[in-house]
PDB file of N, CA and C in Angstrom:
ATOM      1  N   UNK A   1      79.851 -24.063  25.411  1.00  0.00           N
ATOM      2  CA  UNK A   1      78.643 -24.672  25.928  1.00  0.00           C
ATOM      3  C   UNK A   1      77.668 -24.895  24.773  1.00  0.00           C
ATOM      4  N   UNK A   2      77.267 -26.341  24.675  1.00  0.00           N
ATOM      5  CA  UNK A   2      76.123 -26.519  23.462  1.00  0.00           C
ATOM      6  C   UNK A   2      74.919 -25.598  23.755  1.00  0.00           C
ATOM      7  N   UNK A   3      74.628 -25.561  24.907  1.00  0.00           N
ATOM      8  CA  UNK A   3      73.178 -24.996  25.424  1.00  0.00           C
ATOM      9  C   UNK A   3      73.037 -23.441  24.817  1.00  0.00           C
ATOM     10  N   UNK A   4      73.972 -22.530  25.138  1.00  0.00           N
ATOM     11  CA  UNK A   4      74.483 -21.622  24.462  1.00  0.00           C
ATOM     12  C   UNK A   4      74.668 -21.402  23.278  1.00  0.00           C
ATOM     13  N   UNK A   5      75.159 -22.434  22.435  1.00  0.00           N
ATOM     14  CA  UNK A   5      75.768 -22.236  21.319  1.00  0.00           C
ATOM     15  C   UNK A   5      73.834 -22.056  20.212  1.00  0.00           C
ATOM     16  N   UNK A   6      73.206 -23.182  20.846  1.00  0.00           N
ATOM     17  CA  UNK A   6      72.030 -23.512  20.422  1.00  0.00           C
ATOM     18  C   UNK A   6      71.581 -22.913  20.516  1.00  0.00           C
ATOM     19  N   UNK A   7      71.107 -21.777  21.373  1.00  0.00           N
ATOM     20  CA  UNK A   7      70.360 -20.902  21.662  1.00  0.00           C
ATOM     21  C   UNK A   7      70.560 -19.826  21.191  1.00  0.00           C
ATOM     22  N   UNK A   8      71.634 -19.352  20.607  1.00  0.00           N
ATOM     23  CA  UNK A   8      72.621 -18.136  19.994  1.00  0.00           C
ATOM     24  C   UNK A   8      71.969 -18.453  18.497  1.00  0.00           C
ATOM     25  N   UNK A   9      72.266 -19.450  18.100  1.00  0.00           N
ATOM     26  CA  UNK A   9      71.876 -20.338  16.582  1.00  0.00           C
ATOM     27  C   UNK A   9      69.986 -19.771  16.362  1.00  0.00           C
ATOM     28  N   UNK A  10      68.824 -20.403  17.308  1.00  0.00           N
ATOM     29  CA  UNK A  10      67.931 -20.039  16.983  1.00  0.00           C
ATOM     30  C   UNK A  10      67.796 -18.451  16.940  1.00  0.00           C
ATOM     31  N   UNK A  11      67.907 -18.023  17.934  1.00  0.00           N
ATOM     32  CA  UNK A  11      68.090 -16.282  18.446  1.00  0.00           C
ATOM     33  C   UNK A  11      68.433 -15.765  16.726  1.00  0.00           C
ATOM     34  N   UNK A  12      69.752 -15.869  16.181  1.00  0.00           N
ATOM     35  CA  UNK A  12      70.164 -15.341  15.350  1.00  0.00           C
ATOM     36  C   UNK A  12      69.320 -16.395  14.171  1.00  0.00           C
ATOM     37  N   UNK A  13      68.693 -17.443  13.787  1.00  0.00           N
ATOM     38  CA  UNK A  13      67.978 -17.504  12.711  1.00  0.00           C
ATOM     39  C   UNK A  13      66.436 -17.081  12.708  1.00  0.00           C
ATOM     40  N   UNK A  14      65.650 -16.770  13.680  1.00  0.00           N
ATOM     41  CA  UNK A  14      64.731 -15.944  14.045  1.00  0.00           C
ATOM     42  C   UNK A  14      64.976 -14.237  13.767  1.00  0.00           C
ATOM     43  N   UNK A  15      66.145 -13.616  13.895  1.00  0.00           N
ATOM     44  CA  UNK A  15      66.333 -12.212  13.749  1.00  0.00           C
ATOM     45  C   UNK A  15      66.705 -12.410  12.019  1.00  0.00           C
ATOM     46  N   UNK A  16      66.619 -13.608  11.216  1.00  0.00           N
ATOM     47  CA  UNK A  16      67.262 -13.580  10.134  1.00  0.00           C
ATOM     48  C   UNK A  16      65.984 -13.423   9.533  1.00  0.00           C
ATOM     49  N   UNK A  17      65.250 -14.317   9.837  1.00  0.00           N
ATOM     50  CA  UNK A  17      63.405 -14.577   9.787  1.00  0.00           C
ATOM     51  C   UNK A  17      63.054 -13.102   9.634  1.00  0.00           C
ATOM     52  N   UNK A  18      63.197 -12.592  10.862  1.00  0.00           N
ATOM     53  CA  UNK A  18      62.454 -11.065  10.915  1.00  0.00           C
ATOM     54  C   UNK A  18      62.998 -10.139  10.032  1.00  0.00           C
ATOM     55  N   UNK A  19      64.470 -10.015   9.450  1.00  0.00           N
ATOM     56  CA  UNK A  19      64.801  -9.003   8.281  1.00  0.00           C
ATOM     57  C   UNK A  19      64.398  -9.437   7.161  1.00  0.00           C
ATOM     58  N   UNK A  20      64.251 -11.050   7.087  1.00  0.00           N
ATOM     59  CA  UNK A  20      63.373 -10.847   5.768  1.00  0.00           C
ATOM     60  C   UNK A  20      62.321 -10.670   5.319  1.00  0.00           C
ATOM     61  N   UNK A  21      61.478 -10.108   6.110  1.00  0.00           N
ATOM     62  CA  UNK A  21      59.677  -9.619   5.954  1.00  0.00           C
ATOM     63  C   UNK A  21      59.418  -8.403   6.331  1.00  0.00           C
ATOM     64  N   UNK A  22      61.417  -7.420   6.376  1.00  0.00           N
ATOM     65  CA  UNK A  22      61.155  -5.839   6.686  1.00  0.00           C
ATOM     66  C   UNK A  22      61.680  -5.465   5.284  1.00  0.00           C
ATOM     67  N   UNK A  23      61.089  -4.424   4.947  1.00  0.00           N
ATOM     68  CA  UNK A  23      61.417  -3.322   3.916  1.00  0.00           C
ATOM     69  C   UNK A  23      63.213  -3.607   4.180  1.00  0.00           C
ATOM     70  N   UNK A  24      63.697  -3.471   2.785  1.00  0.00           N
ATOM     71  CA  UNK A  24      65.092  -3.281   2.907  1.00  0.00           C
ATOM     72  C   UNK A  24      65.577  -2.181   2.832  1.00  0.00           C
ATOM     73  N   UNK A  25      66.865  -1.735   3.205  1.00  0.00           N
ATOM     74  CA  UNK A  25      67.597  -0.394   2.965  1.00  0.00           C
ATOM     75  C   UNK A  25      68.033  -0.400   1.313  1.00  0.00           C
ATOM     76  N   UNK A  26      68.182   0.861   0.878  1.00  0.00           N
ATOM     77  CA  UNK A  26      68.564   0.942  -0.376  1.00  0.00           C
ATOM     78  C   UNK A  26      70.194   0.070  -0.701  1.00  0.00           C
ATOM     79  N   UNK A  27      71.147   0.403   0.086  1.00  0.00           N
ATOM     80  CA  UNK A  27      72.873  -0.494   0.489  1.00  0.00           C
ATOM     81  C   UNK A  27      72.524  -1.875   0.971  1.00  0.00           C
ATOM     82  N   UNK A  28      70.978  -2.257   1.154  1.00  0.00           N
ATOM     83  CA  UNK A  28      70.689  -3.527   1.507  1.00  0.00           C
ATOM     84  C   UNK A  28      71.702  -3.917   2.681  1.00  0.00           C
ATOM     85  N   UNK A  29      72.368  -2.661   3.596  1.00  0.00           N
ATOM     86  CA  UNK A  29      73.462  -3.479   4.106  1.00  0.00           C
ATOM     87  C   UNK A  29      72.206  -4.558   5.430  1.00  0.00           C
ATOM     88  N   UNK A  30      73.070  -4.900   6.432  1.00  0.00           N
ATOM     89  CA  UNK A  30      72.232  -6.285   7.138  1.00  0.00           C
ATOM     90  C   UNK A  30      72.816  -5.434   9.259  1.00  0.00           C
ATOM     91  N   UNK A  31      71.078  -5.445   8.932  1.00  0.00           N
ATOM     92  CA  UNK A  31      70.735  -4.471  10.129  1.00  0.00           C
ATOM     93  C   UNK A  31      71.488  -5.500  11.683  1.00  0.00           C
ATOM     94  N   UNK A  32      72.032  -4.686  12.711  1.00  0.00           N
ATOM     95  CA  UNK A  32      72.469  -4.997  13.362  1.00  0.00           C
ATOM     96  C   UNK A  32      70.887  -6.135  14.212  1.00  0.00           C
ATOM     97  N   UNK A  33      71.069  -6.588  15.316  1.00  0.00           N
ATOM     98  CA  UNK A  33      70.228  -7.357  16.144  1.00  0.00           C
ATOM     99  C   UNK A  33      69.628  -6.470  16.866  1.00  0.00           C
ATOM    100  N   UNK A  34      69.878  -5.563  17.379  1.00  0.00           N
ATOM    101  CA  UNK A  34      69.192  -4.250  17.962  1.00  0.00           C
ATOM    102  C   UNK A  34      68.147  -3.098  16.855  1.00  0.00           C
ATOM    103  N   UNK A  35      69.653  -3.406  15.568  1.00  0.00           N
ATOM    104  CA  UNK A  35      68.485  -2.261  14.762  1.00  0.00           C
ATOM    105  C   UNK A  35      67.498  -3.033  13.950  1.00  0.00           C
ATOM    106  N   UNK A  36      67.478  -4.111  14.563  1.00  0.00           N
ATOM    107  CA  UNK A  36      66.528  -4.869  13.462  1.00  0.00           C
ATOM    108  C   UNK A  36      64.916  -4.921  14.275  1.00  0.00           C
ATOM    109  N   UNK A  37      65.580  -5.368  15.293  1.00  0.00           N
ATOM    110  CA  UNK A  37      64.120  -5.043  16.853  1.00  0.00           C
ATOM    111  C   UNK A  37      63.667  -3.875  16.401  1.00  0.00           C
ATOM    112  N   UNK A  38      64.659  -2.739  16.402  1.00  0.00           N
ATOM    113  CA  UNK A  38      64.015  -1.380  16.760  1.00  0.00           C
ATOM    114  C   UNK A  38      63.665  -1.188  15.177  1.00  0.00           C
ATOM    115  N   UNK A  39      63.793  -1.503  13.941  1.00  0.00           N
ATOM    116  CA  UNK A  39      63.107  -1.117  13.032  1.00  0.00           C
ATOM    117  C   UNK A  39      61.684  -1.936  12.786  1.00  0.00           C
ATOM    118  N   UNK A  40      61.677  -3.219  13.295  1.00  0.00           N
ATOM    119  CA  UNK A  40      60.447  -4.049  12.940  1.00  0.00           C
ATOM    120  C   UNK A  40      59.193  -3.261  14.134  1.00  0.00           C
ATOM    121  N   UNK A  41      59.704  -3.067  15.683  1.00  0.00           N
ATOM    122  CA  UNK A  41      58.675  -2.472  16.003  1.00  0.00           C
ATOM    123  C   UNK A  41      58.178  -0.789  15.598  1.00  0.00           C
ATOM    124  N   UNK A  42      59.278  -0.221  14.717  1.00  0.00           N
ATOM    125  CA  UNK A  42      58.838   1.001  13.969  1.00  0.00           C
ATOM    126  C   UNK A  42      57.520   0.689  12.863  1.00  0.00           C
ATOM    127  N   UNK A  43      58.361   0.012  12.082  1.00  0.00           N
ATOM    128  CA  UNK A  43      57.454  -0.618  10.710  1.00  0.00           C
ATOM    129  C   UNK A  43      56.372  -0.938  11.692  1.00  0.00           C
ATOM    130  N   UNK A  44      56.217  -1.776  12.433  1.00  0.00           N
ATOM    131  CA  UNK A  44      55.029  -2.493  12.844  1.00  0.00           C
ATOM    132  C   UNK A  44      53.812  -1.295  13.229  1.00  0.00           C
ATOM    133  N   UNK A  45      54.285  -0.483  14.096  1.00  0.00           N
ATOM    134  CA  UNK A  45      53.889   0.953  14.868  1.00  0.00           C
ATOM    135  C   UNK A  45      53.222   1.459  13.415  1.00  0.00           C
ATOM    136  N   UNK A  46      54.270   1.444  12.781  1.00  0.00           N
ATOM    137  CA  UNK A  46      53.477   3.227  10.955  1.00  0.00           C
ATOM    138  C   UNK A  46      52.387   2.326  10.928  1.00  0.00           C
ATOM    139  N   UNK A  47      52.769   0.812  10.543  1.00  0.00           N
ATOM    140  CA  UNK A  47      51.255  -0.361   9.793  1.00  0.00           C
ATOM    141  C   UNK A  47      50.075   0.001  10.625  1.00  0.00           C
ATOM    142  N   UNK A  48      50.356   0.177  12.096  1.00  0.00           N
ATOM    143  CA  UNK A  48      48.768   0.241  12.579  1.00  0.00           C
ATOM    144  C   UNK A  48      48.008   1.590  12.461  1.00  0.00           C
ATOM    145  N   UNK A  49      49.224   2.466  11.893  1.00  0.00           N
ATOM    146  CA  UNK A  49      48.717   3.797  11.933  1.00  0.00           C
ATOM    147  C   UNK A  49      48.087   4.206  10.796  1.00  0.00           C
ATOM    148  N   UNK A  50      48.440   3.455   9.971  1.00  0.00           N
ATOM    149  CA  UNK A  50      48.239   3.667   8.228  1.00  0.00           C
ATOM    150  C   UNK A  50      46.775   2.874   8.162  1.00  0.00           C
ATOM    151  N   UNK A  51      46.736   1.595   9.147  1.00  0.00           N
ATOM    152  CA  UNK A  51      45.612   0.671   9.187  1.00  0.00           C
ATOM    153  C   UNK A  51      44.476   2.141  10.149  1.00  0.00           C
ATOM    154  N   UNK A  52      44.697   2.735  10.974  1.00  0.00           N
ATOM    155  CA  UNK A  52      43.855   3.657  12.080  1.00  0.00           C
ATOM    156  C   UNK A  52      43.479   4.628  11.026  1.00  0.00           C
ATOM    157  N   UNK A  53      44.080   5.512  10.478  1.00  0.00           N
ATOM    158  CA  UNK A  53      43.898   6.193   9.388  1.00  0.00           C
ATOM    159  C   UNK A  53      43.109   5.853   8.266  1.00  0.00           C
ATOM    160  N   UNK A  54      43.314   4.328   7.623  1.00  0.00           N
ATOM    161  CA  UNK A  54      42.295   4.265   6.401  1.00  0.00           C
ATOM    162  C   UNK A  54      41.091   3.916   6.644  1.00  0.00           C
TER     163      UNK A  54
END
């Protein structure tokens, strides 16, 4: 299905978008689609805390 296929395409160049404006791992390996969610809303979470704190 194109509709699918297209939608899979943005989905996965948007999650490509978002690992490249997170801190990398030292193995640089390439965070799954789940661990990439769950690390950007981590990172995002410390930033406001570090921002509440200073």
């Amino acid at each position: 299905n194109d509709r699918e296929r297209n939608r899979m395409h943005h989905l996965n160049s948007a999650l490509d978008a978002l690992r490249s404006v997170l801190p990398t791992f030292p193995d640089d390996a390439k965070l799954t689609k789940i661990e990439t969610l769950r690390f950007a809303h981590n990172y995002i979470w410390a930033l406001t805390q570090s921002l509440r704190l200073a």
